[in-house]
C-alpha atoms as a PDB file:
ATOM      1  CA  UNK A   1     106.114 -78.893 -23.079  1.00  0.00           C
ATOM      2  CA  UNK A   2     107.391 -75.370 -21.989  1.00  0.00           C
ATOM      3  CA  UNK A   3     103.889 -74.145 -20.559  1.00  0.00           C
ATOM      4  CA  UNK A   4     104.096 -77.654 -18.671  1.00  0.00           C
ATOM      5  CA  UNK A   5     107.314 -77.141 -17.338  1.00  0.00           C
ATOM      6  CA  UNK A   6     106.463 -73.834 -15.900  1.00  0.00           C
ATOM      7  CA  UNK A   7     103.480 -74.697 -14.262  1.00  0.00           C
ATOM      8  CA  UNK A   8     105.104 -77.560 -12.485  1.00  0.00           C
ATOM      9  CA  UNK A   9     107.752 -75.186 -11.345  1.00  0.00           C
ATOM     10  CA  UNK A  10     104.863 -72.450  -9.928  1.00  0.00           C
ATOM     11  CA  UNK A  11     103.232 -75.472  -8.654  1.00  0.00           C
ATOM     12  CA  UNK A  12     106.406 -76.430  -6.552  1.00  0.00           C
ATOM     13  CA  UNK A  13     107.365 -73.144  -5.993  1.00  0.00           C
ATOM     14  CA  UNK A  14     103.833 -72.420  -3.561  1.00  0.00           C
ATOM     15  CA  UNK A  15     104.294 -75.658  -2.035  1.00  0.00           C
ATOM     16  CA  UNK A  16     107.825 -74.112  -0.773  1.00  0.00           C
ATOM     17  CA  UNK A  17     105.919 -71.408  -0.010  1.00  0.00           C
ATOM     18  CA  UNK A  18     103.471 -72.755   1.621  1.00  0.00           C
ATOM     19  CA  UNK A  19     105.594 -75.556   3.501  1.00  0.00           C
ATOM     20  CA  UNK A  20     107.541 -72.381   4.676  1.00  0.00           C
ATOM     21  CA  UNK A  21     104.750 -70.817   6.042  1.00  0.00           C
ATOM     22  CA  UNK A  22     103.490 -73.651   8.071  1.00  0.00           C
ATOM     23  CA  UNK A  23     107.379 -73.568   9.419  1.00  0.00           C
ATOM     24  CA  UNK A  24     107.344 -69.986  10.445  1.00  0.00           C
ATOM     25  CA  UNK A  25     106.242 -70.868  14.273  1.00  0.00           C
ATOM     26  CA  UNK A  26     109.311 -72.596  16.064  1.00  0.00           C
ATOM     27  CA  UNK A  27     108.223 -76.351  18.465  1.00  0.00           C
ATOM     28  CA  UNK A  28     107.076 -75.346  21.796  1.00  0.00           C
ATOM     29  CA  UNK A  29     110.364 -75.319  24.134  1.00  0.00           C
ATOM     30  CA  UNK A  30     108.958 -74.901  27.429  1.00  0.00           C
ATOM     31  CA  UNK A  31     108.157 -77.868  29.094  1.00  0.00           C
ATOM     32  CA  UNK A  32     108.499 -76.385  32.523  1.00  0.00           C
ATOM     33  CA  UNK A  33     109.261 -73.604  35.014  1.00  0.00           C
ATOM     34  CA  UNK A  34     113.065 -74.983  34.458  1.00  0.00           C
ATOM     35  CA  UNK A  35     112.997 -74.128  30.716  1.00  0.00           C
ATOM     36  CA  UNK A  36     112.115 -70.190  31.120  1.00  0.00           C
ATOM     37  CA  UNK A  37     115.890 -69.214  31.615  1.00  0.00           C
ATOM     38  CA  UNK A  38     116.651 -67.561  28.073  1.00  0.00           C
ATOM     39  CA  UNK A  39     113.361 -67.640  26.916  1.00  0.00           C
ATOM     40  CA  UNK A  40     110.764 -64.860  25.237  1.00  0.00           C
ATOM     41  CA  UNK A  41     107.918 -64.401  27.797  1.00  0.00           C
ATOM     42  CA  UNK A  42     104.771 -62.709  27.118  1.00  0.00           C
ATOM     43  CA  UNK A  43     102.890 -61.004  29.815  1.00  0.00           C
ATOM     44  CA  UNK A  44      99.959 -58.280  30.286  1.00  0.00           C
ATOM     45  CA  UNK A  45     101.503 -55.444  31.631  1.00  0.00           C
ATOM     46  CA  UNK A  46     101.437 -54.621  35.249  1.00  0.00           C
ATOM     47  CA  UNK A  47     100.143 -57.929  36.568  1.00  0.00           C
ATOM     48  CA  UNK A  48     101.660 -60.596  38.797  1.00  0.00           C
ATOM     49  CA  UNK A  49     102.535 -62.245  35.774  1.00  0.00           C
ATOM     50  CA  UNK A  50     104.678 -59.258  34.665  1.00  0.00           C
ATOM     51  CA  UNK A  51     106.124 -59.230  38.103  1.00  0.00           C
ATOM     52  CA  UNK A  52     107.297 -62.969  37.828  1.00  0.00           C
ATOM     53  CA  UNK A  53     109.089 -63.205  34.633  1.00  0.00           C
ATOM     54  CA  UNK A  54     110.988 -60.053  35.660  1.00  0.00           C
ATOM     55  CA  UNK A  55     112.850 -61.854  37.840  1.00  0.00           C
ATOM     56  CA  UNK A  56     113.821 -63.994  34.800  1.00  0.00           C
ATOM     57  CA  UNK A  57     114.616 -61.221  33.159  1.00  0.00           C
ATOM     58  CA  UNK A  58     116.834 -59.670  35.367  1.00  0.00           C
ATOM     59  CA  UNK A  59     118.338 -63.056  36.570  1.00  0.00           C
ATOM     60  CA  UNK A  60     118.424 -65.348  33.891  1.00  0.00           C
ATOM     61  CA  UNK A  61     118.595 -63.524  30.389  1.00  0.00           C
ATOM     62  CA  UNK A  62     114.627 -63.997  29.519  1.00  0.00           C
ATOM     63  CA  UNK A  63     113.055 -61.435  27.195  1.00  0.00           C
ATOM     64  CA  UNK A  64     109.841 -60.125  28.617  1.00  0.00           C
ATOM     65  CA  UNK A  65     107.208 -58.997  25.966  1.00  0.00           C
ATOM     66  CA  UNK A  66     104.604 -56.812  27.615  1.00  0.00           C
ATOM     67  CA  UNK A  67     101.104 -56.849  26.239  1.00  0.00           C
ATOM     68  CA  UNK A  68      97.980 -54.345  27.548  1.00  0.00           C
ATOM     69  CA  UNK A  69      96.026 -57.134  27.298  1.00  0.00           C
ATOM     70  CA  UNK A  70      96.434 -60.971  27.922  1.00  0.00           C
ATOM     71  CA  UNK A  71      94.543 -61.597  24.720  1.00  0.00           C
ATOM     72  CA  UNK A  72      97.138 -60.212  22.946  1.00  0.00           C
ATOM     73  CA  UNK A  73      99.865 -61.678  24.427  1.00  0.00           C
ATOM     74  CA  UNK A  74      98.196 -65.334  23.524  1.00  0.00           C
ATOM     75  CA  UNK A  75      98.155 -64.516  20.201  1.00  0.00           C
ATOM     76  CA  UNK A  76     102.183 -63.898  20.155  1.00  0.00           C
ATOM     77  CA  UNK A  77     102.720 -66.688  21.342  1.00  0.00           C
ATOM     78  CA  UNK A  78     100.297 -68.732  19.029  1.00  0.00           C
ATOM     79  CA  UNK A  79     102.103 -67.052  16.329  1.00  0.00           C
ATOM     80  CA  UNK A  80     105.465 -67.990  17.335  1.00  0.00           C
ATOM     81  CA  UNK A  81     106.592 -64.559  18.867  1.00  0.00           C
ATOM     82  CA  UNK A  82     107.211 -65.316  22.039  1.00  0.00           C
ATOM     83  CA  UNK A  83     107.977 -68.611  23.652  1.00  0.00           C
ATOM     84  CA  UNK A  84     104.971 -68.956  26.595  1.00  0.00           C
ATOM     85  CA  UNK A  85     103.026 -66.683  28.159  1.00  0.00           C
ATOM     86  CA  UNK A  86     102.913 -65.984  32.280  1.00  0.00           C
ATOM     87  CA  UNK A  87      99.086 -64.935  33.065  1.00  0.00           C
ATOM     88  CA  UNK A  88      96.490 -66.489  36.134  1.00  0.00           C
ATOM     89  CA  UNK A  89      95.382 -69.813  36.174  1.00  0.00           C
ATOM     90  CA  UNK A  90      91.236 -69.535  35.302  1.00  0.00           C
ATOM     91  CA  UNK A  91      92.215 -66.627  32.017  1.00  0.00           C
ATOM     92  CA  UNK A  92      94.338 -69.189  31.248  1.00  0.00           C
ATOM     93  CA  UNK A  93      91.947 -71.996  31.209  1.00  0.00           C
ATOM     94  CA  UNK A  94      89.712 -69.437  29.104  1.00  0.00           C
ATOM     95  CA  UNK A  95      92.068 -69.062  26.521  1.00  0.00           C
ATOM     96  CA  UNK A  96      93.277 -72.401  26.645  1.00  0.00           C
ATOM     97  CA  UNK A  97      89.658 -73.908  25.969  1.00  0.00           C
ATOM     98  CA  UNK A  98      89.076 -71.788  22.940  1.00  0.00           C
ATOM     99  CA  UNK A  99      92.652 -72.563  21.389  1.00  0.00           C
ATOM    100  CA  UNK A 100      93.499 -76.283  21.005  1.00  0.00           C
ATOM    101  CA  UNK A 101      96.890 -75.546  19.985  1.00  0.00           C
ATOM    102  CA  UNK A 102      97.426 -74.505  23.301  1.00  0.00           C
ATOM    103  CA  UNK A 103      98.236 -75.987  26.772  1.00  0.00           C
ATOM    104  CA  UNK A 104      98.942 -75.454  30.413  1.00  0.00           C
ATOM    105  CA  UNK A 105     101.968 -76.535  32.405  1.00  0.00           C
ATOM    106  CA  UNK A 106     101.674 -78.475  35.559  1.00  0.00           C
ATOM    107  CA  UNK A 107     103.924 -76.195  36.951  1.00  0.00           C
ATOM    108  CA  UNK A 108     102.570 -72.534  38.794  1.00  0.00           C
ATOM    109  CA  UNK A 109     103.797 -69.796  40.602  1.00  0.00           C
ATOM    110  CA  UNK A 110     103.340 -69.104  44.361  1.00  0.00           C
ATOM    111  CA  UNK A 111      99.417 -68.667  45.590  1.00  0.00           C
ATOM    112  CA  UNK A 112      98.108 -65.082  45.663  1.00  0.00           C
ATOM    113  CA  UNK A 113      95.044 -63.634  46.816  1.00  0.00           C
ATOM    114  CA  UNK A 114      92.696 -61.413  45.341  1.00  0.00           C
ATOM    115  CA  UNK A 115      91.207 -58.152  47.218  1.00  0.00           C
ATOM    116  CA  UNK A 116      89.809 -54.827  46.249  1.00  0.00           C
ATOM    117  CA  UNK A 117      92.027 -51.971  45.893  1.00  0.00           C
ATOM    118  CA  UNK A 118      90.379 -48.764  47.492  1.00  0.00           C
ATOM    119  CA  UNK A 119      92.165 -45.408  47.974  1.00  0.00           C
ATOM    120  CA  UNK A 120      94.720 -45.122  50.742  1.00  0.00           C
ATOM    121  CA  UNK A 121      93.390 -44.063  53.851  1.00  0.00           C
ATOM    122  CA  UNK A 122      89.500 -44.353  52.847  1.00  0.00           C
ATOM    123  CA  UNK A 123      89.129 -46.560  55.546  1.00  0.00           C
ATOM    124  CA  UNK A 124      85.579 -46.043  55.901  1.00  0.00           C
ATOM    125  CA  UNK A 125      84.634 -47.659  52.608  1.00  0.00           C
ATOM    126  CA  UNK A 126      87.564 -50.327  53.347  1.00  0.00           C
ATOM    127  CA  UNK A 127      85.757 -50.981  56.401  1.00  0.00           C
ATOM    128  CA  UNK A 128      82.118 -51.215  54.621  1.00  0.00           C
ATOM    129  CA  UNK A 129      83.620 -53.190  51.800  1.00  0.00           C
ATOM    130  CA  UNK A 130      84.958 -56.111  54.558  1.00  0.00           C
ATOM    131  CA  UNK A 131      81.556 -56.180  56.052  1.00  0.00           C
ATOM    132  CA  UNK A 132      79.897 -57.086  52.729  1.00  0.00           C
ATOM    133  CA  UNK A 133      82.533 -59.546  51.599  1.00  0.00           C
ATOM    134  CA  UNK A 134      82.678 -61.224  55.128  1.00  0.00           C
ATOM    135  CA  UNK A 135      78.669 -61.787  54.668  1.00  0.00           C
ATOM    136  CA  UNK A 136      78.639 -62.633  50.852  1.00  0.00           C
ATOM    137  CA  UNK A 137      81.259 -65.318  52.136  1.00  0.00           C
ATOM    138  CA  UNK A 138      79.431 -66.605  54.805  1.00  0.00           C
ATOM    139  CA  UNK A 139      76.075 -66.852  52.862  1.00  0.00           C
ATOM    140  CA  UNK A 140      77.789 -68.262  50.147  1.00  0.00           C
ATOM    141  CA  UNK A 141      77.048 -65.628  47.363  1.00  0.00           C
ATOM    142  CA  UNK A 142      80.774 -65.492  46.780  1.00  0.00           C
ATOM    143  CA  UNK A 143      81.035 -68.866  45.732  1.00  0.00           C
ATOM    144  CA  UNK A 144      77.915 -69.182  44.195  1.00  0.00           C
ATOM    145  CA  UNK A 145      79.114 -66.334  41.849  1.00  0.00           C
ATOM    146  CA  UNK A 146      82.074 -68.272  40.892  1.00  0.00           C
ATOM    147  CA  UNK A 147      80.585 -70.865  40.142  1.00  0.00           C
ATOM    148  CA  UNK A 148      78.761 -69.780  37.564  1.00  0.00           C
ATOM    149  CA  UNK A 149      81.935 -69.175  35.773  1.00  0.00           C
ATOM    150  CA  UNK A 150      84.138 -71.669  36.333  1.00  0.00           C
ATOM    151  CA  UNK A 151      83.304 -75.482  36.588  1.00  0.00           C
ATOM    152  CA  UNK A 152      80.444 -77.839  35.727  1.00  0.00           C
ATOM    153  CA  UNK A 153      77.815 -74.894  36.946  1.00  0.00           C
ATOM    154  CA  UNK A 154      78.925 -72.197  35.083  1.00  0.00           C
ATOM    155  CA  UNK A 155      75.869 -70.684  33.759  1.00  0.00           C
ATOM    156  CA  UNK A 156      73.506 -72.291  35.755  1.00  0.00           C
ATOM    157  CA  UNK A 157      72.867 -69.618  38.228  1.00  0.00           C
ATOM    158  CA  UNK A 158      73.627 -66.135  37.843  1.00  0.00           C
ATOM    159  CA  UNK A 159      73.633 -63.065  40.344  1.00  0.00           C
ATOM    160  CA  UNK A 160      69.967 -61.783  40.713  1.00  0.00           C
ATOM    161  CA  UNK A 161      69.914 -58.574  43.059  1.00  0.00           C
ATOM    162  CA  UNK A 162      67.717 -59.214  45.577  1.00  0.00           C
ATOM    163  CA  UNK A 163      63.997 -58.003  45.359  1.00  0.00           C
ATOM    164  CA  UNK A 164      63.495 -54.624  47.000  1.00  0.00           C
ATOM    165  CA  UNK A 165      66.777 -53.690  47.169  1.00  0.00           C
ATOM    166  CA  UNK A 166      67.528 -49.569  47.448  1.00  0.00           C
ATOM    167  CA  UNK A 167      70.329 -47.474  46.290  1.00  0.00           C
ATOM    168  CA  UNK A 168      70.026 -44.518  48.992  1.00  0.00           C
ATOM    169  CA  UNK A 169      73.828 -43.620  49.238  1.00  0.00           C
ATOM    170  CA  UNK A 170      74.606 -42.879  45.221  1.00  0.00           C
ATOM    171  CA  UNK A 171      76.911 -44.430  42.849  1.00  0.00           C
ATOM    172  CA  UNK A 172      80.472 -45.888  43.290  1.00  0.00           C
ATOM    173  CA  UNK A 173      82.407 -46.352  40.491  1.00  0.00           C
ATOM    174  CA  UNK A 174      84.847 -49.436  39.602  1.00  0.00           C
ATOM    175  CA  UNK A 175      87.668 -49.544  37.783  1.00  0.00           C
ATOM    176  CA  UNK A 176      88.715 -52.380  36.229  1.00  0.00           C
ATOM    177  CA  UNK A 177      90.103 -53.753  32.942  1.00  0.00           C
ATOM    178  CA  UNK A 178      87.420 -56.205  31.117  1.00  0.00           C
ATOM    179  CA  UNK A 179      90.051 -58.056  29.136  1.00  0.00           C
ATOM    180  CA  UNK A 180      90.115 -61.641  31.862  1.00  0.00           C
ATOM    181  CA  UNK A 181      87.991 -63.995  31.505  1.00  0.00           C
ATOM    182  CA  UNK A 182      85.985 -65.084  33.573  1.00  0.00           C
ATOM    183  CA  UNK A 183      86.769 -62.384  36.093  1.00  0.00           C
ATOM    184  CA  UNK A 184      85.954 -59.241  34.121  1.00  0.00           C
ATOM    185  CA  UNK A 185      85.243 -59.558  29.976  1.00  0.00           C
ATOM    186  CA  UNK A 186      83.000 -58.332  27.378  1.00  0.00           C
ATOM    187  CA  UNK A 187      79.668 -59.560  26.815  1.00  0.00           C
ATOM    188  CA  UNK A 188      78.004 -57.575  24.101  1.00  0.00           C
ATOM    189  CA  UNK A 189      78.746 -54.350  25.105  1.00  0.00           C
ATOM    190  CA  UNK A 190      78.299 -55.069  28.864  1.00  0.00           C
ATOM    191  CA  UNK A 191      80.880 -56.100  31.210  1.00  0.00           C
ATOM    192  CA  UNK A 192      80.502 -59.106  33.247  1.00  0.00           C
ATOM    193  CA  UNK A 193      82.530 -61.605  34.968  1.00  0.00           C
ATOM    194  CA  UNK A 194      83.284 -63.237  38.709  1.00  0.00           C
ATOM    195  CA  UNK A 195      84.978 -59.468  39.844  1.00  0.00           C
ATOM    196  CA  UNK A 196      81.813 -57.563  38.047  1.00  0.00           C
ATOM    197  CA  UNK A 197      79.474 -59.819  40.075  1.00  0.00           C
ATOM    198  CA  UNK A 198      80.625 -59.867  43.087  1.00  0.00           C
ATOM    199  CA  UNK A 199      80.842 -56.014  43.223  1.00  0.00           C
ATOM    200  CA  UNK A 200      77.434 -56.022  42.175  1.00  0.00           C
ATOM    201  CA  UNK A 201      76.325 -58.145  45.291  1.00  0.00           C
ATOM    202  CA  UNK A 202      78.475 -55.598  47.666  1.00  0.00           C
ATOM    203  CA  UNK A 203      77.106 -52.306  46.401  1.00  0.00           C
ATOM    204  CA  UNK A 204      73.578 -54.123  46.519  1.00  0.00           C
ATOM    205  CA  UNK A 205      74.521 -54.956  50.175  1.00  0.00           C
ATOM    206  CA  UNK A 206      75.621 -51.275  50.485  1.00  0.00           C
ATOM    207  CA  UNK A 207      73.068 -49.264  48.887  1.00  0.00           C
ATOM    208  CA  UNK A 208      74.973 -47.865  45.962  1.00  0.00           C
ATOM    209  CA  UNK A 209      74.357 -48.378  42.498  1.00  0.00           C
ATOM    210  CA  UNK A 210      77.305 -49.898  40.348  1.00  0.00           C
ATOM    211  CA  UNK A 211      79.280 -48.225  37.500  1.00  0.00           C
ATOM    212  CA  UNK A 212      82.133 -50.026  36.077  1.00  0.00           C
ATOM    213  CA  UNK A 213      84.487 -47.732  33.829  1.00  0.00           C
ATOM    214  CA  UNK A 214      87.020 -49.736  31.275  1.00  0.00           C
ATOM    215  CA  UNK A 215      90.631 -48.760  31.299  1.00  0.00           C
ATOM    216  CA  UNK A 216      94.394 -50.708  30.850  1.00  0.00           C
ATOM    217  CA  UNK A 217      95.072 -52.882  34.129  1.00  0.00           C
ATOM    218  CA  UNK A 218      97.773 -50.807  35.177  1.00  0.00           C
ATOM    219  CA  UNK A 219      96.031 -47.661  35.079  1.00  0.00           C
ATOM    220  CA  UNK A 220      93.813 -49.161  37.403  1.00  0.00           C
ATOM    221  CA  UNK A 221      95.432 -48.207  40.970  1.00  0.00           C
ATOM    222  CA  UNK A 222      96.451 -44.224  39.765  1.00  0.00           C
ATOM    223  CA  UNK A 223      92.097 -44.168  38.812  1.00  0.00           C
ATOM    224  CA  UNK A 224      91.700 -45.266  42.404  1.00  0.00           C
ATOM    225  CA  UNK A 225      94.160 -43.365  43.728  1.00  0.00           C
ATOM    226  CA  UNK A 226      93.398 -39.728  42.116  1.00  0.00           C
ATOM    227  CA  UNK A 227      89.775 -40.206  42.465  1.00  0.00           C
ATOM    228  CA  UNK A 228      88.872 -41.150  39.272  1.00  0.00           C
ATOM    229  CA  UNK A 229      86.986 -44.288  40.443  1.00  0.00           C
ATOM    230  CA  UNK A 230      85.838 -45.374  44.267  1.00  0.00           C
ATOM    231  CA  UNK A 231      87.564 -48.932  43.516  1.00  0.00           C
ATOM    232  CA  UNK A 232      89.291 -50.840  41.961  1.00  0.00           C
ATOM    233  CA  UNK A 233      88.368 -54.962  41.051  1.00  0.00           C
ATOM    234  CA  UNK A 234      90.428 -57.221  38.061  1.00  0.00           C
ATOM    235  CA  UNK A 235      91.821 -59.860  39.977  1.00  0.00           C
ATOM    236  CA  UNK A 236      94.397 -57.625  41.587  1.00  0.00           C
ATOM    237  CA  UNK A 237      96.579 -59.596  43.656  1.00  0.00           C
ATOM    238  CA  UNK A 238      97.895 -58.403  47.289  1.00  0.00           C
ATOM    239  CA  UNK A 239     101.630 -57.442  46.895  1.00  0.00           C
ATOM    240  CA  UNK A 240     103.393 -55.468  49.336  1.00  0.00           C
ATOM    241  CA  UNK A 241     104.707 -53.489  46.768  1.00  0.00           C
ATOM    242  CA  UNK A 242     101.237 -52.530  45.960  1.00  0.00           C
ATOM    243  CA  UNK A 243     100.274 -51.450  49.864  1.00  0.00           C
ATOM    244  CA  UNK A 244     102.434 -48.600  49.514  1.00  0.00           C
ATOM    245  CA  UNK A 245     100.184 -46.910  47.208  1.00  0.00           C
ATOM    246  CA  UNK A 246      96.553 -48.584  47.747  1.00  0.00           C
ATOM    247  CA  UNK A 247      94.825 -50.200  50.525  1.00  0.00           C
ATOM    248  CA  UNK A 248      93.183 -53.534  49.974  1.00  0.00           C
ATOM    249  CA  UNK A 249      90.340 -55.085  51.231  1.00  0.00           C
ATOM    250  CA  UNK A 250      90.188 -58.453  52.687  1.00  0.00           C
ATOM    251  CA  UNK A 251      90.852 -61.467  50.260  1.00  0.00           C
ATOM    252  CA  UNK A 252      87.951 -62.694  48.497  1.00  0.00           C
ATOM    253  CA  UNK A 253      89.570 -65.638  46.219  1.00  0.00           C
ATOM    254  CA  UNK A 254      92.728 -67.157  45.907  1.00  0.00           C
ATOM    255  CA  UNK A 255      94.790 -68.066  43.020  1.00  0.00           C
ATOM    256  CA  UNK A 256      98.579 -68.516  40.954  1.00  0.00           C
ATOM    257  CA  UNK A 257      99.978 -67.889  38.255  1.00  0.00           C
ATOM    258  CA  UNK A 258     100.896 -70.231  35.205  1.00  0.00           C
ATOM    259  CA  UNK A 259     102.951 -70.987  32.167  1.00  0.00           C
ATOM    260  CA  UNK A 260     100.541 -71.306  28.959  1.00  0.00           C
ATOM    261  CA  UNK A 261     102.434 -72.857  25.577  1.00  0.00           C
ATOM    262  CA  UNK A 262     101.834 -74.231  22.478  1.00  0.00           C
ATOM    263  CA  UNK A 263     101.218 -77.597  22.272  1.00  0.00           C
ATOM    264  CA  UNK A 264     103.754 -78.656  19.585  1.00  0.00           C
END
């Protein structure tokens, strides 16, 4: 009777554990841009994102937990450490697609646009850059390359460098941070991705051949700036902050900024 009595009481005793587990991550409380006031938000440093729940930090008593990458930040927030997380609309859908605990509010941020950042005053690159955009757009390679990333094409027709194309001018390097899907991620141990594409398709435009060096997203801009890369390409968005220190070429996309959660 005594070895039976003990066993039920270990047997109750990890179902209390357990049942206190399963408790540890607190019901979503964010059911809108109205609920962020007060709350934990996770961001990836340096981003728009970051930039946007600052302003609830310094205005409304949010906590702001800053990740190097987005990936990281998710998994805070699936484990209950923050309270949402404040990243760009098609990373988010990439996350949100491979975690079904997880969801997107209806509610975004103002549009922004994305551009390339190249060092201040290197207008002649600028200038070469905007040329090869402005055709990829018009013949539709920009889009194309999106689409094979995002929406019911993705994968259906991916970037081929045209036959007989020459790379008399050298190399230019890009920096960029290959943590945001489907802009810029890991595939093996190449990067790929809408940004890696599309810079592709310019330097094959161009006459260079492509390197793309790996570093933290806001490291991204002082690479650029020193030297340490010709450009810079990770869905940066256009700030005016940002001018004072890098130029930008013109927009190539457009998108905003949203609040992911958990779903319960």
């Amino acid at each position: 009777m005594k070895k039976k009595l003990i066993s039920l009481l270990l047997v109750s005793a990890m179902a209390a554990a357990t049942a206190g587990c399963g408790s540890s991550v607190p019901a979503n409380s964010v059911n809108s841009r109205d609920d962020l006031p007060g709350k934990k938000i996770g961001v990836q440093l340096g981003t728009t994102g970051d930039s946007d729940a600052t302003e609830y930090e310094k205005n409304d008593g949010s906590t702001v937990e800053r990740y190097n990458k987005g990936a990281d930040a998710i998994q805070a927030l699936k484990t209950g450490k923050i309270d949402c997380v404040i990243i760009d609309q098609q990373p988010a859908e990439a996350f949100v697609e491979k975690n079904d605990d997880l969801k997107i509010l209806s509610d975004t941020f103002d549009p922004e646009e994305y551009a390339i950042c190249i060092a201040k005053g290197n207008s002649e690159l600028t200038d070469k850059f905007n040329s090869a955009i402005e055709e990829l757009q018009k013949d539709g390679t920009i889009d194309s390359i999106t689409s094979n990333y995002i929406g019911d094409e993705a994968g259906k027709h991916p970037y081929e460098t045209p036959d007989g194309t020459e790379y008399p001018n050298g190399t230019l390097t890009m920096a960029t941070n290959a943590q945001f899907e489907p802009y810029e991620y890991y595939d093996g141990d190449q990067i790929v991705g809408i940004d890696a594409d599309i810079a592709k398709a310019i330097c094959d435009k161009l006459g260079y051949e492509l390197k793309i060096e790996d570093m933290e997203f806001d490291a991204i801009i002082a690479a650029v700036s020193s030297g340490k890369a010709d450009f810079g390409a990770a869905g940066i968005t256009v700030t005016e902050d940002r001018k004072k220190n890098i130029d930008f070429t013109d927009t190539y996309t457009k998108a905003c900024q949203v609040i992911v959660v958990r779903n319960k």
